[in-house]
C-alpha atoms as a PDB file:
ATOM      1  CA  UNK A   1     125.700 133.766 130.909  1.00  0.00           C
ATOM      2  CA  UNK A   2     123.243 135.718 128.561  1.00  0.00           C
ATOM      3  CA  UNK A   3     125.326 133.868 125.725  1.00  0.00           C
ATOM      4  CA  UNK A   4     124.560 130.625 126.479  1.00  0.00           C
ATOM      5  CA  UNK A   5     120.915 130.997 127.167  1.00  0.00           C
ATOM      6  CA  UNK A   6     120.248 132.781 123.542  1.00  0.00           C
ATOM      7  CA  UNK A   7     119.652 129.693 121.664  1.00  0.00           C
ATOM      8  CA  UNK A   8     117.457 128.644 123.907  1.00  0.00           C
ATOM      9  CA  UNK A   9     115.275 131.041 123.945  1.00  0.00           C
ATOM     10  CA  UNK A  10     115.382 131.863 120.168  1.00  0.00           C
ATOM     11  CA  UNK A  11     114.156 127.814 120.030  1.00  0.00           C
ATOM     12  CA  UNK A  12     111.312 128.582 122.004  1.00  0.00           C
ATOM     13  CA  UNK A  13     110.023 131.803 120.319  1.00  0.00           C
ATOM     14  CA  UNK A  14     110.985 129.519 117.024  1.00  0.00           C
ATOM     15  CA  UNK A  15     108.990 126.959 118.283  1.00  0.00           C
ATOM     16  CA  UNK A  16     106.159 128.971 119.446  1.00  0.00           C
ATOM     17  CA  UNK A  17     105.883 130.979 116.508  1.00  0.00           C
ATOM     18  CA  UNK A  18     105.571 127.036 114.344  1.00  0.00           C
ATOM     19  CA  UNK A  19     102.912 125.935 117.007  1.00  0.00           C
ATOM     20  CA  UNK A  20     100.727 129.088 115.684  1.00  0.00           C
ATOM     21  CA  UNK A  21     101.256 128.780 111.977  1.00  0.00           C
ATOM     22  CA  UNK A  22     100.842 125.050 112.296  1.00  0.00           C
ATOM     23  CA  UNK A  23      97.049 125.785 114.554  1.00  0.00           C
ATOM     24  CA  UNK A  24      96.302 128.042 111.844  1.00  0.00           C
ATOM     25  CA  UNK A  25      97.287 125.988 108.898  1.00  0.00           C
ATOM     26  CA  UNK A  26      95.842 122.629 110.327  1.00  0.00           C
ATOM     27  CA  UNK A  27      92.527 123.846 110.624  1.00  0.00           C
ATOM     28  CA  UNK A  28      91.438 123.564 106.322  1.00  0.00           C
ATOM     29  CA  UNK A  29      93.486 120.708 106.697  1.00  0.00           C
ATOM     30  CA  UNK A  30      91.524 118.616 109.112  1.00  0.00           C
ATOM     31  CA  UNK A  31      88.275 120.027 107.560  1.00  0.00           C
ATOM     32  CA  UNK A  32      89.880 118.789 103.939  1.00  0.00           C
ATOM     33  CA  UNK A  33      90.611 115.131 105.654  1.00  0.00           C
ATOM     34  CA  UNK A  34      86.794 114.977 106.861  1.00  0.00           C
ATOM     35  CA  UNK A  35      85.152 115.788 103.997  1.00  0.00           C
ATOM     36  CA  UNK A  36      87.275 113.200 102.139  1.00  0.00           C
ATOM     37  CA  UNK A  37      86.639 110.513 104.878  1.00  0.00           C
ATOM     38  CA  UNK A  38      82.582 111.639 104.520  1.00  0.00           C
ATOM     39  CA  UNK A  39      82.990 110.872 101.080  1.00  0.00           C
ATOM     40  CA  UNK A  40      84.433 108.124 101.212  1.00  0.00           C
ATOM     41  CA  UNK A  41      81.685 106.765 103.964  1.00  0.00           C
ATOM     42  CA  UNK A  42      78.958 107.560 101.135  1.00  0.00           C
ATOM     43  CA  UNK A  43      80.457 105.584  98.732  1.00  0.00           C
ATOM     44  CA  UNK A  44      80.907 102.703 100.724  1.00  0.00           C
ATOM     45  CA  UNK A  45      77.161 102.668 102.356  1.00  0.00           C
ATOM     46  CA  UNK A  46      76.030 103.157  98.679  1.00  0.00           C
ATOM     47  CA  UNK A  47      77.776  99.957  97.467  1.00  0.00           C
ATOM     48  CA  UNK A  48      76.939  97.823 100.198  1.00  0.00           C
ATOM     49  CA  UNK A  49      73.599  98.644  99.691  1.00  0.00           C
ATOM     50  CA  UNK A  50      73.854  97.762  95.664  1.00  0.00           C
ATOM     51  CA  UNK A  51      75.735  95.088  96.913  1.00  0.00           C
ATOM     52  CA  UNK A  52      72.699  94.136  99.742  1.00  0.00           C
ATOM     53  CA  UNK A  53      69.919  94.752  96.910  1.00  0.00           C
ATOM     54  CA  UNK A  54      71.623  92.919  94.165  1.00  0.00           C
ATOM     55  CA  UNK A  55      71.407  90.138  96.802  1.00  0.00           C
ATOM     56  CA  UNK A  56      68.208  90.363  97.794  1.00  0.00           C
ATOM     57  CA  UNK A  57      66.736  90.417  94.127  1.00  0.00           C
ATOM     58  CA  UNK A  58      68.536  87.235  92.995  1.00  0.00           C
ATOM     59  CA  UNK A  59      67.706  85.488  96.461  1.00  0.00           C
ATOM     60  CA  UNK A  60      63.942  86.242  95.404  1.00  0.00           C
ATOM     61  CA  UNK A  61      64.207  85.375  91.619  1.00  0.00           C
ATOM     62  CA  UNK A  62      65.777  81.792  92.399  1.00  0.00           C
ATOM     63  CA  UNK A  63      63.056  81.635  95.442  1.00  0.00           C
ATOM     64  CA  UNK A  64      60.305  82.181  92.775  1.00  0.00           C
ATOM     65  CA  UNK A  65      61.913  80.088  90.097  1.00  0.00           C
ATOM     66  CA  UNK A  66      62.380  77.325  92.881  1.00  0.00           C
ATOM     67  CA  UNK A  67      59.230  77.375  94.007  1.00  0.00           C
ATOM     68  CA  UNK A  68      57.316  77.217  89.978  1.00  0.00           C
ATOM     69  CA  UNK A  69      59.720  74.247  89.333  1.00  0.00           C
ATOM     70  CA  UNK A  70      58.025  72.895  92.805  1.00  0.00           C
ATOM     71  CA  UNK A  71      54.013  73.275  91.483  1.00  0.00           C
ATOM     72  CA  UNK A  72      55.220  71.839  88.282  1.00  0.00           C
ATOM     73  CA  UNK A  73      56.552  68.404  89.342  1.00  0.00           C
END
């Protein structure tokens, strides 16, 4: 009877010793996948907003030039 039940219970320790390398060893990781993500956020905020400005300033100059073409005729 003790036979048959080895495996099993070598499995568990086997799997319980995994479960507390892979806690340990997921930690950095998760930290690692953050700070990329973060990064990634900044970047995108920053070109929407170059993309938002660069709008913005050629919405104005063709307002302007619109408008001097207006007093003129």
């Amino acid at each position: 009877m003790m036979k048959s039940l080895a495996p099993v219970a070598l499995t568990g320790l086997a799997g319980v010793i995994l479960w507390k390398v892979l806690q340990i060893l997921m930690a950095p990781v998760v930290a690692w996948i953050l700070g990329i993500l973060a990064i990634g956020l900044k970047i995108g905020l920053a070109l929407a907003f170059a993309f938002v400005l660069f709008y913005g300033v050629r919405r104005v100059m063709r307002a302007r030039a619109q408008g001097e073409s207006d007093a003129e005729a």
